[in-house]
Structure formats: structure tokens, C-alpha cells
N, C-alpha and C. Protein backbone atom coordinates (compact mmCIF):
# COMPACT_ATOMS: atom_id res chain seq x y z
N UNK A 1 -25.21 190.78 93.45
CA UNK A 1 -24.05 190.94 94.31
C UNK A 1 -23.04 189.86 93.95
N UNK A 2 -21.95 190.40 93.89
CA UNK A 2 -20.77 189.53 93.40
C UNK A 2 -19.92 188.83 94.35
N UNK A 3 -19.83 187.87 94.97
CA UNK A 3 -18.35 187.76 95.60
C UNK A 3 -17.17 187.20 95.37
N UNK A 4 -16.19 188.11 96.54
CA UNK A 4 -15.04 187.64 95.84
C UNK A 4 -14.60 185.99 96.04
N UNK A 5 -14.15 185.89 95.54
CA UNK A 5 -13.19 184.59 95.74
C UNK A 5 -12.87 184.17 96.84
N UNK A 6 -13.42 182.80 97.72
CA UNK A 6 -12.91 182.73 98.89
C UNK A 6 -13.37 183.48 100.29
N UNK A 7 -14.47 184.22 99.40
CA UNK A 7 -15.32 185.57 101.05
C UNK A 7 -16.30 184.31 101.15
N UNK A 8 -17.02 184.93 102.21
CA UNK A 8 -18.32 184.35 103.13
C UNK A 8 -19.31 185.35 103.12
N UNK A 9 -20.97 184.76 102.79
CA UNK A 9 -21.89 185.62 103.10
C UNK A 9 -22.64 185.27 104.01
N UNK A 10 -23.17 186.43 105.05
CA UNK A 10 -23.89 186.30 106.41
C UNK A 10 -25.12 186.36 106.05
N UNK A 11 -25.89 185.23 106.10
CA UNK A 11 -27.12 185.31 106.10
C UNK A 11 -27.90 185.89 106.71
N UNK A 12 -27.77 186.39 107.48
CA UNK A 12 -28.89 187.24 108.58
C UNK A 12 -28.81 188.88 107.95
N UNK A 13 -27.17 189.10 108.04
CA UNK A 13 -27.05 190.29 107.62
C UNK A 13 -26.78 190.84 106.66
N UNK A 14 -26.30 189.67 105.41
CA UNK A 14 -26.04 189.97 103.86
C UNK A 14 -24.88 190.57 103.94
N UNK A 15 -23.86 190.91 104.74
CA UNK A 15 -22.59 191.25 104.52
C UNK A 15 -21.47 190.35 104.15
N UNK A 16 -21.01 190.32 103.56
CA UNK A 16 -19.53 189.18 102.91
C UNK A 16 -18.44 189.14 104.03
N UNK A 17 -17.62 188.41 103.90
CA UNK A 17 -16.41 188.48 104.73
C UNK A 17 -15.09 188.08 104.26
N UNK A 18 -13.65 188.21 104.18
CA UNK A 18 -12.89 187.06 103.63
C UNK A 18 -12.47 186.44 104.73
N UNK A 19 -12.82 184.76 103.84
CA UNK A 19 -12.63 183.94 105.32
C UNK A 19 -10.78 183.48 105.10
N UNK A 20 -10.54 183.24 106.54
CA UNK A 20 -8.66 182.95 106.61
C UNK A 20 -8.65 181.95 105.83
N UNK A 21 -7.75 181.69 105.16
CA UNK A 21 -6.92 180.55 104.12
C UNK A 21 -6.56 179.72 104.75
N UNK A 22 -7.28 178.60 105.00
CA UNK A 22 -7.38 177.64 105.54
C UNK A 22 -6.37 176.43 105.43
N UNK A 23 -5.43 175.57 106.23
CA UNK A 23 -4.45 175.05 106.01
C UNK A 23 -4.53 173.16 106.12
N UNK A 24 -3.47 173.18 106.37
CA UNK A 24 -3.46 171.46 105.83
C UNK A 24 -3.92 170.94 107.49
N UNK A 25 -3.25 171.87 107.90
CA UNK A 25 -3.71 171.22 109.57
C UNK A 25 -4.68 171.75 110.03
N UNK A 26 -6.19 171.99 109.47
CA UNK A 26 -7.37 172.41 109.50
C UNK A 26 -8.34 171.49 109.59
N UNK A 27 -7.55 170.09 109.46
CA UNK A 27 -8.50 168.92 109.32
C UNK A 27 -9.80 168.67 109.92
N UNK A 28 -9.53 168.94 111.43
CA UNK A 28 -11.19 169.13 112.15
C UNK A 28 -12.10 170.29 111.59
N UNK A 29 -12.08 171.59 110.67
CA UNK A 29 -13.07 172.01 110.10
C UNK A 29 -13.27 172.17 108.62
N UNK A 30 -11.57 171.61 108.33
CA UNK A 30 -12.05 171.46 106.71
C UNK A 30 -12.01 169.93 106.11
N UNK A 31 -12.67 169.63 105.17
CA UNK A 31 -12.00 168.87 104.15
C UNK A 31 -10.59 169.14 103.26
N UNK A 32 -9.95 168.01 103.46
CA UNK A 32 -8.66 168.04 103.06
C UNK A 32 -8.64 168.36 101.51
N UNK A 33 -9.76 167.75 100.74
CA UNK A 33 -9.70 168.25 99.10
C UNK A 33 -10.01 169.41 98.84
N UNK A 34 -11.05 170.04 99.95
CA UNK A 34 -11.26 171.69 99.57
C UNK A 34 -9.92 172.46 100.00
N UNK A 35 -9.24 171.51 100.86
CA UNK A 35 -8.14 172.71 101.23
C UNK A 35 -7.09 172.58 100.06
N UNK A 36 -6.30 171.42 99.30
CA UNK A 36 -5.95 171.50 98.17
C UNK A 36 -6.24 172.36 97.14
N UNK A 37 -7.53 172.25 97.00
CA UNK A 37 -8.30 173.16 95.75
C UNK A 37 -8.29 174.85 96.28
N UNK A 38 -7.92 174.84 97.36
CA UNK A 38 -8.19 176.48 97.73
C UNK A 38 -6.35 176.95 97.46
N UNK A 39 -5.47 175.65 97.66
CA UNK A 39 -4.25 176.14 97.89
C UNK A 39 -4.06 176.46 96.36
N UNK A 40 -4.41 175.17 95.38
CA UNK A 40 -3.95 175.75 94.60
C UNK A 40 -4.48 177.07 93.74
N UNK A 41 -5.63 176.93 93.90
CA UNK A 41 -6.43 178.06 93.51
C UNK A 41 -5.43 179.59 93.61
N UNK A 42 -5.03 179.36 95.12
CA UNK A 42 -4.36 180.81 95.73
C UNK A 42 -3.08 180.83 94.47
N UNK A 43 -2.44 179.69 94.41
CA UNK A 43 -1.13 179.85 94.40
C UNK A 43 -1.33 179.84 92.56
N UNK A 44 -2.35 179.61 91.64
CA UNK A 44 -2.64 180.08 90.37
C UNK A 44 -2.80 181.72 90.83
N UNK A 45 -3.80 182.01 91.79
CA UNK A 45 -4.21 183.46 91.43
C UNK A 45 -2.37 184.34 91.75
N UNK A 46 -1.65 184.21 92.70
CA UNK A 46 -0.50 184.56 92.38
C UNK A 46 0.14 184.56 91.69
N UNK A 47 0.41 183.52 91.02
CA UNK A 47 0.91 183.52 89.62
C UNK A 47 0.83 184.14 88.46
N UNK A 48 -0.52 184.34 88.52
CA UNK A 48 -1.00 185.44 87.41
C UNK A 48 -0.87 186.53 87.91
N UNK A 49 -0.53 187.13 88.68
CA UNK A 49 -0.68 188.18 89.70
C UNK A 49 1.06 188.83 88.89
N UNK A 50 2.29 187.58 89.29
CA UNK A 50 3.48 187.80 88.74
C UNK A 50 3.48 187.77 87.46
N UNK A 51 2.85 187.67 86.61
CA UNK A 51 3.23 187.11 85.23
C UNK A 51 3.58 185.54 84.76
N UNK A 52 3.70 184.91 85.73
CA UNK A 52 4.37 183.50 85.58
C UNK A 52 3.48 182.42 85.15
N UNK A 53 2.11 182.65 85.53
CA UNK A 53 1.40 181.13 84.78
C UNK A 53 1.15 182.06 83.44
N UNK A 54 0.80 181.32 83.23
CA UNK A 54 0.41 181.22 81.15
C UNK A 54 -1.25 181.94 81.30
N UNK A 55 -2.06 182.76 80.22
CA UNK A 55 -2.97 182.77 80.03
C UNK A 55 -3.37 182.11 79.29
N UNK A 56 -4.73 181.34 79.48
CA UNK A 56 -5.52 180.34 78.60
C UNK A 56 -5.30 181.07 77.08
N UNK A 57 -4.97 179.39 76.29
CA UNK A 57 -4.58 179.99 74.86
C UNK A 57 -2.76 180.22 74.59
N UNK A 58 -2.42 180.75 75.87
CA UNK A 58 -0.90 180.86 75.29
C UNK A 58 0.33 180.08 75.66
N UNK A 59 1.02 179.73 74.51
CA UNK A 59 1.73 178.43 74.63
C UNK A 59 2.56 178.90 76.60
N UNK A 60 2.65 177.19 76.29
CA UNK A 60 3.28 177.18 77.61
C UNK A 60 4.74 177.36 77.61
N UNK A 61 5.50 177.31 77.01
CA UNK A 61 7.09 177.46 76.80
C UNK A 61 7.12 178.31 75.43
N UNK A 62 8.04 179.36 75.63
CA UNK A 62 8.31 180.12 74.42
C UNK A 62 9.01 179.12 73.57
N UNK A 63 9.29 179.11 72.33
CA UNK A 63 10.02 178.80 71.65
C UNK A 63 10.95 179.71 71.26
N UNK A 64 12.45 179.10 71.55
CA UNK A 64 13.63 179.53 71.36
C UNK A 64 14.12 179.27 69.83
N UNK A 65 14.46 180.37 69.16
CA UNK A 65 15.47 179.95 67.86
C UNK A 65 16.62 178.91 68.03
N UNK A 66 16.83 178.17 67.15
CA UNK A 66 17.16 176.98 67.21
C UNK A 66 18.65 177.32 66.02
N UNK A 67 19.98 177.23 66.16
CA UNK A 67 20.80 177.48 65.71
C UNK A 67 21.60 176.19 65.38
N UNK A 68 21.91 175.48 64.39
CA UNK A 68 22.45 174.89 63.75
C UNK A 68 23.64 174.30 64.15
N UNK A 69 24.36 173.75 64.68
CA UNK A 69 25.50 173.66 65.53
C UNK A 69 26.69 173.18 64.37
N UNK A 70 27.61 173.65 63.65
CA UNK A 70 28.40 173.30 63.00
C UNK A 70 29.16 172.10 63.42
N UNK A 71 28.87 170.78 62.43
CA UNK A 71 29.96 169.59 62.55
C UNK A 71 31.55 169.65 62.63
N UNK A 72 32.54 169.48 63.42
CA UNK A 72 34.01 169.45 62.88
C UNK A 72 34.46 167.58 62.40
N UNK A 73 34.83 168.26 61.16
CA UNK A 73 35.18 166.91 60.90
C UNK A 73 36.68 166.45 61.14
N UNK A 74 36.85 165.25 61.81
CA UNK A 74 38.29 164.84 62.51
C UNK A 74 39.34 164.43 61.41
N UNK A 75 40.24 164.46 61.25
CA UNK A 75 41.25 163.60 59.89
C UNK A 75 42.31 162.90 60.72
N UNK A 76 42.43 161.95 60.79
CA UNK A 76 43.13 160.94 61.39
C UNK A 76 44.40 161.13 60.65
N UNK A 77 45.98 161.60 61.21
CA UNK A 77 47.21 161.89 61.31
C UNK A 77 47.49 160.42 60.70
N UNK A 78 48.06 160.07 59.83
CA UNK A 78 48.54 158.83 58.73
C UNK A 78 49.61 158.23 59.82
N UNK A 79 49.81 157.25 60.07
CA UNK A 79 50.82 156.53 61.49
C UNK A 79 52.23 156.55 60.89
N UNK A 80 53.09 156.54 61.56
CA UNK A 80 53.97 156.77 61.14
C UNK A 80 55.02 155.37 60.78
N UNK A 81 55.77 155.43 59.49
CA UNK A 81 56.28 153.60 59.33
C UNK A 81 56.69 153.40 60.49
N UNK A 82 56.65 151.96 60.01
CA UNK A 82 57.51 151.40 61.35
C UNK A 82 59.03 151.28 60.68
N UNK A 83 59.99 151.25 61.43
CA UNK A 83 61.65 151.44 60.76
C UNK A 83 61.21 149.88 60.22
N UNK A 84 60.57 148.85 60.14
CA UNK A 84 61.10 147.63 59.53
C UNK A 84 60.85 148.35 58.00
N UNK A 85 59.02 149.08 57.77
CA UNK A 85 58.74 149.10 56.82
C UNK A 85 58.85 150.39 56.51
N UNK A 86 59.97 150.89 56.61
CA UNK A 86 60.02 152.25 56.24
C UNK A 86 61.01 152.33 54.68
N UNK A 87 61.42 151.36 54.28
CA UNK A 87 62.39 151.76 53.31
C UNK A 87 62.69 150.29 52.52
N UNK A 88 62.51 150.26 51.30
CA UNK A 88 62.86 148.82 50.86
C UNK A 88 64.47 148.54 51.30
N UNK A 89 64.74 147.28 51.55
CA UNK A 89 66.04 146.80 51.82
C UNK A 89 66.74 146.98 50.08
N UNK A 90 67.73 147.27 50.69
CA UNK A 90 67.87 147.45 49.29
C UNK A 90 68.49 146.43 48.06
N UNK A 91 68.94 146.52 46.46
CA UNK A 91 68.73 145.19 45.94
C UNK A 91 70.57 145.17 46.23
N UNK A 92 70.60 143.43 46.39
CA UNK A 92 72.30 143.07 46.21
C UNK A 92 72.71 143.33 44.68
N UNK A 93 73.94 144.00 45.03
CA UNK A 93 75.04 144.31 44.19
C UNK A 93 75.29 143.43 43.04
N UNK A 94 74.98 143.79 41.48
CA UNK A 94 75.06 142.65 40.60
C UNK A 94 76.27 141.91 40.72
N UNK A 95 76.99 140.95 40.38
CA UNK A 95 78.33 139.98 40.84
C UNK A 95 79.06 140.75 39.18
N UNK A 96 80.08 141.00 39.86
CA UNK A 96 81.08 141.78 38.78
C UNK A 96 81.08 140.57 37.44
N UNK A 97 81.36 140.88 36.73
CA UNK A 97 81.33 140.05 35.23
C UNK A 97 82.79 140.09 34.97
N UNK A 98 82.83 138.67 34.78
CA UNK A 98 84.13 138.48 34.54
C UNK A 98 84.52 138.59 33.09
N UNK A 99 85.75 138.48 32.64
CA UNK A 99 86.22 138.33 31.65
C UNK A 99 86.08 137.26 30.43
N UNK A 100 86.45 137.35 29.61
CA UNK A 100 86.35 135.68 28.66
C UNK A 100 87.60 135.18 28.97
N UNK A 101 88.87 136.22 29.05
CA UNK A 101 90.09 135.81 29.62
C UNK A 101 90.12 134.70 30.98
N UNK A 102 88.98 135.59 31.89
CA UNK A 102 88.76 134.74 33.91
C UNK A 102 88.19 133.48 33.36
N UNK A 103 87.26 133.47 32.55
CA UNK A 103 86.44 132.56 32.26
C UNK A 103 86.82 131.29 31.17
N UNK A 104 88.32 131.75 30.36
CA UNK A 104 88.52 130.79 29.51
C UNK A 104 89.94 130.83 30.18
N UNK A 105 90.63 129.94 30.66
CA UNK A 105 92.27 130.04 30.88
C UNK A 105 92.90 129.85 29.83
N UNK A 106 92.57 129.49 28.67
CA UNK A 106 93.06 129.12 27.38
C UNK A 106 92.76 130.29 26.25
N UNK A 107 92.41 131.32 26.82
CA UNK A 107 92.45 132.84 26.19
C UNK A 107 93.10 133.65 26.61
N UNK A 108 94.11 134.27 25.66
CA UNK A 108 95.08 135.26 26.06
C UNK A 108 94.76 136.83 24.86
N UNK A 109 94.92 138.03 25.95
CA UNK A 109 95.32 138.65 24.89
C UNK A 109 96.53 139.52 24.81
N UNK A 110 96.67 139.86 23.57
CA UNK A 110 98.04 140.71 23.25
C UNK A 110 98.06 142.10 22.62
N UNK A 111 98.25 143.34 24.01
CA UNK A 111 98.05 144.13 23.73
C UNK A 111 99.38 144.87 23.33
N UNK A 112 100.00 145.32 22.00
CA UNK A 112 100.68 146.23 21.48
C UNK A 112 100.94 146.97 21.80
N UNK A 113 102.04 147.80 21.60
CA UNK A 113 102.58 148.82 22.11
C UNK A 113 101.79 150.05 20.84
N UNK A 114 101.78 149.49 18.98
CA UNK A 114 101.09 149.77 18.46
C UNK A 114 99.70 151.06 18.85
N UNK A 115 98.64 150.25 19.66
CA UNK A 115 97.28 150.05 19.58
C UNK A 115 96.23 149.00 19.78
N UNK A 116 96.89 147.75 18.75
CA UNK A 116 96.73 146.65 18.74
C UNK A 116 96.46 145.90 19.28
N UNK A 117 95.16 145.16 19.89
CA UNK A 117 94.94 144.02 20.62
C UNK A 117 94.68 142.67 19.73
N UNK A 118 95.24 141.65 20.00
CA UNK A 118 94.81 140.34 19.31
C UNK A 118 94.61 139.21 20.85
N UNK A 119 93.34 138.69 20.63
CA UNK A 119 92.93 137.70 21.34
C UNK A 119 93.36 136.23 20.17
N UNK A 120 93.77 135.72 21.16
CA UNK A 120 94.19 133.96 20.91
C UNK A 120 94.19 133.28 21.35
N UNK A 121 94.14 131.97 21.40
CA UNK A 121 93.53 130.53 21.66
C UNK A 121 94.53 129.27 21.57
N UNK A 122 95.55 129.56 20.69
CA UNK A 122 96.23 128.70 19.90
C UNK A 122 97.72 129.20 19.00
N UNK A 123 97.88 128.35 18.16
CA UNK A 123 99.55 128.94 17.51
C UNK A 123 99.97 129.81 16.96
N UNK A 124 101.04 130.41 16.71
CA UNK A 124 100.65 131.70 15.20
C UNK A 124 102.18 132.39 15.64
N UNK A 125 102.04 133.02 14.82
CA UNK A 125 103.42 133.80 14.60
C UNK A 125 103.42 135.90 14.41
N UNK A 126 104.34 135.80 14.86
CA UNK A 126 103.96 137.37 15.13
C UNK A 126 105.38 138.22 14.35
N UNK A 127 105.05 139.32 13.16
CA UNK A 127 106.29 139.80 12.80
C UNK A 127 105.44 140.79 11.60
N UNK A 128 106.33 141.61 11.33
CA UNK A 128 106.19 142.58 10.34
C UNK A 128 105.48 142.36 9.14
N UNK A 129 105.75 140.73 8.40
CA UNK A 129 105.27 140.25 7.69
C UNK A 129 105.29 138.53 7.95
N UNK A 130 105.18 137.81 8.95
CA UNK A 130 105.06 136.80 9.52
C UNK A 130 104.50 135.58 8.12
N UNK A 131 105.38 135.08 8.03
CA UNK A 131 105.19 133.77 6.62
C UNK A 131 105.86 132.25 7.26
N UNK A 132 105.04 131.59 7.40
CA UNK A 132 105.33 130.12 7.96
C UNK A 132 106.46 130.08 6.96
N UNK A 133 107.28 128.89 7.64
CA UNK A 133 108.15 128.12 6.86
C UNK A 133 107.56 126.76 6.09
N UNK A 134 108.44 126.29 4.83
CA UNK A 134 107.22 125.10 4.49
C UNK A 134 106.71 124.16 5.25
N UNK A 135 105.86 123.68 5.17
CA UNK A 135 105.21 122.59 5.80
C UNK A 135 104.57 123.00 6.81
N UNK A 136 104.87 124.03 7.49
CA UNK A 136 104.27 124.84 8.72
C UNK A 136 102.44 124.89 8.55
N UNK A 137 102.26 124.85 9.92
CA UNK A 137 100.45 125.82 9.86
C UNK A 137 100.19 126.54 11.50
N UNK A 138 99.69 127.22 11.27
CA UNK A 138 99.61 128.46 12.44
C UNK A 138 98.30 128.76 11.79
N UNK A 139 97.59 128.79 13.49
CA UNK A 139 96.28 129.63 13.56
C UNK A 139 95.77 130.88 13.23
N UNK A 140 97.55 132.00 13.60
CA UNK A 140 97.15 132.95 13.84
C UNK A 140 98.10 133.34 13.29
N UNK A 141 98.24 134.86 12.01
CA UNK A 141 99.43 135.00 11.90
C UNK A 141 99.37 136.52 11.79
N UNK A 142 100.21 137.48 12.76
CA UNK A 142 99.62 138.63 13.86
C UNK A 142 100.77 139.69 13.25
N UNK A 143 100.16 140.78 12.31
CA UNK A 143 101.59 141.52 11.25
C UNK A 143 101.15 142.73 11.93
N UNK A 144 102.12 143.41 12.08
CA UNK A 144 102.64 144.21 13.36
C UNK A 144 103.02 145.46 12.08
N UNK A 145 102.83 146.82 12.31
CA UNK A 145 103.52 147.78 11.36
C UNK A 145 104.61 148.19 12.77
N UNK A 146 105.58 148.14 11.66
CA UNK A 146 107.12 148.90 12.64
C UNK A 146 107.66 149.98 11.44
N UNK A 147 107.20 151.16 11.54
CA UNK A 147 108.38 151.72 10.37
C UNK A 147 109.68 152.15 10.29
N UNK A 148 110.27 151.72 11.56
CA UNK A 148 111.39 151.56 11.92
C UNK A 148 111.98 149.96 11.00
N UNK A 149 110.95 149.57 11.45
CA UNK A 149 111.87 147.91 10.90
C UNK A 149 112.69 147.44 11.88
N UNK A 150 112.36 148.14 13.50
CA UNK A 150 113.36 147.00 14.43
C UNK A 150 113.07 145.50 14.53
N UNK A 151 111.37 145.22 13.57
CA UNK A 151 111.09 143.84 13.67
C UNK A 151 111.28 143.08 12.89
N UNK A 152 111.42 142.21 13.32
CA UNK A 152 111.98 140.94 11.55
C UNK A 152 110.58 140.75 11.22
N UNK A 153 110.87 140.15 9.89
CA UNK A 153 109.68 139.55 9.38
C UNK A 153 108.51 138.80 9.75
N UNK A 154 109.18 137.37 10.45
CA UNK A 154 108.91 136.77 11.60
C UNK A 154 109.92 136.82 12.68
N UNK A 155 109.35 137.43 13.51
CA UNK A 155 110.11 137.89 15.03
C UNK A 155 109.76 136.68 15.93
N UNK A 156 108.05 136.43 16.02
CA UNK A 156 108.17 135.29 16.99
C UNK A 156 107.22 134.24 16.44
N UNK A 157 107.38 133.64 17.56
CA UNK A 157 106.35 132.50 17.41
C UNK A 157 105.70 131.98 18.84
N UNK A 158 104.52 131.86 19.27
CA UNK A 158 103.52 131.70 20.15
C UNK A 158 102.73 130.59 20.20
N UNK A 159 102.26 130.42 21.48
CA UNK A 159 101.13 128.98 21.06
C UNK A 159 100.31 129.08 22.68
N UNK A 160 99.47 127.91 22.80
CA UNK A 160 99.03 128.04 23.76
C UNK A 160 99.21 126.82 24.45
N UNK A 161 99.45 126.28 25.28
CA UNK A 161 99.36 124.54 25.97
C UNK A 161 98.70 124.45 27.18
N UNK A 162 99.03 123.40 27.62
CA UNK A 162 98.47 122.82 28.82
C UNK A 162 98.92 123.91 30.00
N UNK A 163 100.54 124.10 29.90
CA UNK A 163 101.30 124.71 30.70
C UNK A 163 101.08 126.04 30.68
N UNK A 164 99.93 126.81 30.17
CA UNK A 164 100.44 127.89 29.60
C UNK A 164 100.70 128.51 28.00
N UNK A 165 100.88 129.81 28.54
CA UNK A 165 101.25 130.61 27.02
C UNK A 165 102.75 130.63 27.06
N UNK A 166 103.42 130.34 25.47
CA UNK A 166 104.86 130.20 25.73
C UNK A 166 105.07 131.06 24.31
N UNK A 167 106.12 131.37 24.61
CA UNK A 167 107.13 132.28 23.14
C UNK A 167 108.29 131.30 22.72
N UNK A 168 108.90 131.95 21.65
CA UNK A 168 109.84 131.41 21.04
C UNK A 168 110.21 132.50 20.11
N UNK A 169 111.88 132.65 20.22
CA UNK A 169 112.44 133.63 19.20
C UNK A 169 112.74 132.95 17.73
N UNK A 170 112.30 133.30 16.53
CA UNK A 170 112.27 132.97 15.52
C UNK A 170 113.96 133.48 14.55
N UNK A 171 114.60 133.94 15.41
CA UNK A 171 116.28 134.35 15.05
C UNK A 171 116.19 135.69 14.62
N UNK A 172 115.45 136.01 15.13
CA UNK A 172 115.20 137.84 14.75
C UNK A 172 116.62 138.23 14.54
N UNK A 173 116.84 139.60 13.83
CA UNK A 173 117.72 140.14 14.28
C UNK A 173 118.26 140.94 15.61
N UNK A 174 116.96 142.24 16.01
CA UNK A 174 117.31 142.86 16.96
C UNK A 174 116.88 141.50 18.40
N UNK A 175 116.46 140.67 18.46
CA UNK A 175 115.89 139.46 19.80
C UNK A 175 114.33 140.06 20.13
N UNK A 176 114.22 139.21 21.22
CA UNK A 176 112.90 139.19 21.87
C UNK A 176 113.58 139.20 23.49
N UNK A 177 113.22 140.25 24.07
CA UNK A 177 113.28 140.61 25.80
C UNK A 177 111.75 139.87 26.58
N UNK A 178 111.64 139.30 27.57
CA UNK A 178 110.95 139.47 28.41
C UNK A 178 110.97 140.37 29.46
N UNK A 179 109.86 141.64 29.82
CA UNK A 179 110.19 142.63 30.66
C UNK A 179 109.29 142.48 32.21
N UNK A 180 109.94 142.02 33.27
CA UNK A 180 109.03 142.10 34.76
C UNK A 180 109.58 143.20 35.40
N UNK A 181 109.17 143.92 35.46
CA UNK A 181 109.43 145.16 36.50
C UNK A 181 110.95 145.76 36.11
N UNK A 182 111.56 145.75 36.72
CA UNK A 182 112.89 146.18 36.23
C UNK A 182 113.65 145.47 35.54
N UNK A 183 113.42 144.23 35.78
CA UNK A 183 114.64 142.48 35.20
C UNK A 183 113.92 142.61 33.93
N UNK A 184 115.23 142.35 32.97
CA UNK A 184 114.82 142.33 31.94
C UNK A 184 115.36 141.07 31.07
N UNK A 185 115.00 139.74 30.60
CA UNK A 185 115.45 138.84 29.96
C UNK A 185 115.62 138.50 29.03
N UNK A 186 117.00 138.60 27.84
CA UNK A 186 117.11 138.58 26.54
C UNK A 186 116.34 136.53 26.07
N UNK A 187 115.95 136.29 24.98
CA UNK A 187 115.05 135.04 24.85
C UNK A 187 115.95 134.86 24.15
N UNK A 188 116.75 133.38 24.17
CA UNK A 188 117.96 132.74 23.24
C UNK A 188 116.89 132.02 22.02
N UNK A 189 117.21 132.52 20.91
CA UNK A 189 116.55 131.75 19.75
C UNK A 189 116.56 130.45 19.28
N UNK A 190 115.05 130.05 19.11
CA UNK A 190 114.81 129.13 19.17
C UNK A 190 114.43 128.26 20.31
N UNK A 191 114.65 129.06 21.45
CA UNK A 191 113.89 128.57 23.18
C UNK A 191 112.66 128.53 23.28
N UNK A 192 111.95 127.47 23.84
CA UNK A 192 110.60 127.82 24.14
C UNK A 192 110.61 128.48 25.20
N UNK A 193 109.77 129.16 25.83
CA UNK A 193 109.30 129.88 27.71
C UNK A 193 107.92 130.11 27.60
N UNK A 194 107.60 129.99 28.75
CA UNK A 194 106.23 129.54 29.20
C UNK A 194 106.31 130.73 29.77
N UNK A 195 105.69 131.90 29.82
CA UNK A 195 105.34 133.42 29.83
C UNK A 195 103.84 133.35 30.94
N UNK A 196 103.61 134.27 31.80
CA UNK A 196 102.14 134.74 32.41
C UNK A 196 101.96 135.77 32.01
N UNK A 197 100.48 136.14 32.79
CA UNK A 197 100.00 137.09 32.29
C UNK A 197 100.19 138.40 33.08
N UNK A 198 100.72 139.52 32.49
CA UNK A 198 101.23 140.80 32.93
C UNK A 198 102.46 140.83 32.29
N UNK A 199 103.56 140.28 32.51
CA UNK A 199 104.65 140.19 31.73
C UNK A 199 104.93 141.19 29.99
N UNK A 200 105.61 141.80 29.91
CA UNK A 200 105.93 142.54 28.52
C UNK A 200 106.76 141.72 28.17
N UNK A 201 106.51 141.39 26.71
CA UNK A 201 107.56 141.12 25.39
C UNK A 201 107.87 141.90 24.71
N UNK A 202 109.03 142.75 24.53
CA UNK A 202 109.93 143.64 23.23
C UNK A 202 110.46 142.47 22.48
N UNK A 203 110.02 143.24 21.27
CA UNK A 203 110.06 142.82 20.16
C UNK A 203 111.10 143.86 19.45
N UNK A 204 112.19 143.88 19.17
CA UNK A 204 112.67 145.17 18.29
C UNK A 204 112.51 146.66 19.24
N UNK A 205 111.75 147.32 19.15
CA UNK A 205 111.37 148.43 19.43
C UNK A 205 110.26 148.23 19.85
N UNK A 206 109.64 147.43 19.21
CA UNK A 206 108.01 147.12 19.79
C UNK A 206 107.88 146.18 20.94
N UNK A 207 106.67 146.01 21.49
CA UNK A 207 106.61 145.06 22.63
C UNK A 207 104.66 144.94 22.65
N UNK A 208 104.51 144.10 23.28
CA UNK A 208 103.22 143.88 23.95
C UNK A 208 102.62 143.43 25.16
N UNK A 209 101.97 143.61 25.88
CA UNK A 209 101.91 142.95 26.77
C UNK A 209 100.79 142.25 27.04
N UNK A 210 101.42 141.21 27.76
CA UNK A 210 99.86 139.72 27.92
C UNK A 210 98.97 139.55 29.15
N UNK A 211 97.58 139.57 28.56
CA UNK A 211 97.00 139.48 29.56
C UNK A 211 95.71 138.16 29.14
């Protein structure tokens, strides 16, 4: 004879019984550990009853597929200059270059009506075919083509000094003019004049001007 779980058998009469499920506040006829062991007992056999406890042997938690979680990788936005360092300052302006003229006051030059530029320093004579007189010496001696021939041979004569650049008419025939803007000044031969720079000299037909 089998019994169930939790029945009672009558000794006198061999019949079983199920006895009531006995509780925590049973203390005067039960022991408190049998009543534990009966609760949980009950509350396993329900369990299996639902599906919910595990059968011996089978894992206790299913295992879930396990999916890989893709990394995002961050890129940090580059900061933006600051206006100090945003732009090189830029380089100063090279200093204009002067002349040998700015730079030497004792250099002149003489630009032709010709073409002709002659830079000078010192004395010399200027004419079609310019030939010292005897005993003479000149630095510079500055032959001019006129095919007109309004220029003498030697037309002038030039130099350089302390004071300045000066002319002198050599008795030309047609003279030597100094030209400023509109005024125009015939040069009496054989005068020295102390001349600047901008000023035109006609010569004949020809002229140059000094710078």
C-alpha cells in the first residue's frame, strides 16, 4: 500500500486520510521544522504542477543567445583657431630702395631728349663732337647725335660741386635755355648756374633733363 504524500494511516482500521496542511501558527501540535519542510515540500509540488521549478538534471536558467553589441567610435570635431592663431600676421613691407642718385647727392643723371642717359659725378662737356680746349681735362665728354646740327660742337660744359650741379654755355651758336614749367631762361655764355634736379636744358633743338 502506497501513500500519498502528506496522508495519515489509521491503525486500527488501515484506512489513510489527508491530513490539513498544517501552518506556522500550529506550534502547540507541530514542530516548527516539520512545518517548513511540509511548506516547502507543497510549494515544490506546485511548482512542478505549473511548469516552473526545473526537473532534476535540467539547467536552471535557459541560456539566451548572446548578440554582439556594435562599438561606435566617437571623432572629436578639431577646435576651432582662436582669432589670435588663426592667420600669420603678416610680413612688413620691404623699405622701398632707393636710388644711387637718393643715396649719392653727388650723382646726377642726364636724360636726353635723344634716348640717352649719362650718369655723372664730376666735369665734362657736352656737344656734337665735344673737344677740350688746350690745357683743359674733363671727366666726361658726352657726344650727342643732332642731324640737324642745332648743336655746336661743344655746346656745354658741366661739373659737379659742393653747391650743386651747374652749366655753362660754351658760345654755342643756337644758346642753352633752362626750361621750369612754362619760364623759360636763355644762359648768357660763359655764365656759370647752379641747376636742380627736374629742370630741362635745350640745347639747340635738343635738351635733357636732370635728375
Amino acid at each position: 500500500m502506497t501513500l500519498t504524500e502528506g496522508a495519515l494511516l489509521c491503525g486500527e482500521c488501515g484506512t489513510s486520510a489527508l491530513a490539513p496542511a498544517p501552518t506556522l501558527g500550529d506550534t502547540a501540535r507541530y514542530d516548527r521544522r516539520a512545518l517548513r519542510r511540509s511548506i516547502a515540500a507543497q510549494a515544490a509540488q506546485a511548482g512542478r504542477a505549473a511548469g516552473l521549478v526545473p526537473t532534476a538534471g535540467a539547467p536552471r536558467h535557459a541560456e539566451l543567445p548572446t548578440t554582439a553589441i556594435p562599438t561606435v567610435e566617437r571623432t572629436r570635431e578639431p577646435a576651432a583657431p582662436s582669432p589670435s592663431a588663426s592667420a600669420p600676421a603678416p610680413a612688413p613691407a620691404p623699405a622701398a630702395s632707393h636710388s644711387a642718385d637718393a643715396v649719392d647727392p653727388r650723382v646726377f643723371s642726364l636724360a636726353f631728349s635723344t634716348g640717352d642717359t649719362v650718369r655723372v659725378s664730376g666735369h665734362g662737356l657736352v656737344g656734337r663732337n665735344p673737344t677740350p680746349a688746350e690745357g683743359e681735362s674733363f671727366d666726361y665728354l658726352v657726344q650727342i647725335v643732332d642731324p640737324d646740327r642745332s648743336m655746336s660742337k661743344t655746346h656745354l660744359e658741366f661739373g659737379v660741386a659742393e653747391d650743386g650741379f651747374w652749366i655753362l654755355d660754351r658760345g654755342s651758336a643756337n644758346g642753352t635755355r633752362i626750361v621750369e614749367g612754362d619760364e623759360v631762361v636763355d644762359l648768357d655764355p660763359g655764365l656759370r648756374v647752379v641747376i636742380y634736379r627736374g629742370l630741362r636744358v635745350e640745347l639747340g633743338d635738343q635738351y635733357f633733363d636732370l635728375h
